[in-house]
Protein backbone atom coordinates (compact mmCIF):
# COMPACT_ATOMS: atom_id res chain seq x y z
CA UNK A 1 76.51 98.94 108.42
CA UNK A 2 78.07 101.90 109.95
CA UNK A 3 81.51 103.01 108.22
CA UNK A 4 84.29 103.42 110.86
CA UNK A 5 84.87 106.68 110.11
CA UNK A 6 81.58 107.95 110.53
CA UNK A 7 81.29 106.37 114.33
CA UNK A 8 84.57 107.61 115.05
CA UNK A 9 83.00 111.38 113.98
CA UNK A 10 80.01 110.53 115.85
CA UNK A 11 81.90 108.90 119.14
CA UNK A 12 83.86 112.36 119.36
CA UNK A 13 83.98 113.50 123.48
CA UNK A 14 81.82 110.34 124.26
CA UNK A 15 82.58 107.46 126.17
CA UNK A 16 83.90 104.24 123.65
CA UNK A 17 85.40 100.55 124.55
CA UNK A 18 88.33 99.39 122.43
CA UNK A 19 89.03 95.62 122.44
CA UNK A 20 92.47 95.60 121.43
CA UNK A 21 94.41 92.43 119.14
CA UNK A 22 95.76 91.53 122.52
CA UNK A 23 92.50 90.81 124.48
CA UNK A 24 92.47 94.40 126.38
CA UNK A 25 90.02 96.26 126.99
CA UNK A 26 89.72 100.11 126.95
CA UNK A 27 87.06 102.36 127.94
CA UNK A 28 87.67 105.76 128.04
CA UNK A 29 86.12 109.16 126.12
CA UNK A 30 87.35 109.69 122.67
CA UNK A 31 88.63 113.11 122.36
CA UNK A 32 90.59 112.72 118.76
CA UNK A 33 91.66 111.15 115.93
CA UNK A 34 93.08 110.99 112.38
CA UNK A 35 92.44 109.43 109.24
CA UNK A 36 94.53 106.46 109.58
CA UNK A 37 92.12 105.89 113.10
CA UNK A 38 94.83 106.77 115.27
CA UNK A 39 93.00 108.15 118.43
CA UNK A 40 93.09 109.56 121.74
CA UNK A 41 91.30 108.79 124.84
CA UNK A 42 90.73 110.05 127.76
CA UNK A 43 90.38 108.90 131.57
CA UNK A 44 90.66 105.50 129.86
CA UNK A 45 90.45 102.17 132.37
CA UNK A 46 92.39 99.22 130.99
CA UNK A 47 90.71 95.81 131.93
CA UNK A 48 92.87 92.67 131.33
CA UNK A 49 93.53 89.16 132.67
CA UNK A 50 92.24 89.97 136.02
CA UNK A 51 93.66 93.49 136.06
CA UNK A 52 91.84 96.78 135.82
CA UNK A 53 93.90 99.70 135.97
CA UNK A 54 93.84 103.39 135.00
CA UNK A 55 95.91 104.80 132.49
CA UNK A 56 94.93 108.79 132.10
CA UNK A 57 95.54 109.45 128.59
CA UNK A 58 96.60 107.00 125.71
CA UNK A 59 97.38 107.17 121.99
CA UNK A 60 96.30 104.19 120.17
CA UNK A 61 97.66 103.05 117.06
CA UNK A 62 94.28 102.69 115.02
CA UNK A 63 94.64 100.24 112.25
CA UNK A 64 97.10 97.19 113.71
CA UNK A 65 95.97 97.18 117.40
CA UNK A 66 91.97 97.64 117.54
CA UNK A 67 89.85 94.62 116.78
CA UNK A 68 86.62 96.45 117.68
CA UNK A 69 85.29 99.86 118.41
CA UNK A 70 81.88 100.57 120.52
CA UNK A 71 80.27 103.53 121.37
CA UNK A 72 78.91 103.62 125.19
C-alpha cells in the first residue's frame, strides 16, 4: 500500500483524478501541495451529473473533500 503522501510527492506536475465526497470528478496536473493534502491543480476538467466543464486552476481542501486520489 502506497502512503498518500508519498503519491502525492510522486504525482507532482503529472496528470491526477480526484473523486471528490460529492461525486465530482477532477482531472487536472498536480502542481502543489501541503502537509495537510491541500493541493493545487492545474487545467483541471470537472465532470459531474452530466456536466463537464473547465475550471483553470483550483485549490482543494485535502482532507474533508477527496475520497480518492489517482495518478494518470
Amino acid at each position: 500500500m502506497i502512503m498518500p503522501m508519498k503519491m502525492l510527492e510522486e504525482s507532482l506536475n503529472r496528470q491526477v483524478s480526484l473523486l471528490l465526497k460529492d461525486n465530482r470528478v477532477l482531472e487536472g496536473t498536480l502542481t502543489g501541495y501541503d502537509e495537510h493534502m491541500n493541493m493545487v491543480l492545474e487545467d483541471v476538467e470537472e465532470s459531474g451529473e452530466n456536466v463537464t466543464r473547465k475550471l483553470g486552476t483550483v485549490v482543494i481542501r485535502g482532507g474533508s473533500n477527496v475520497v480518492r486520489i489517482v495518478p494518470k
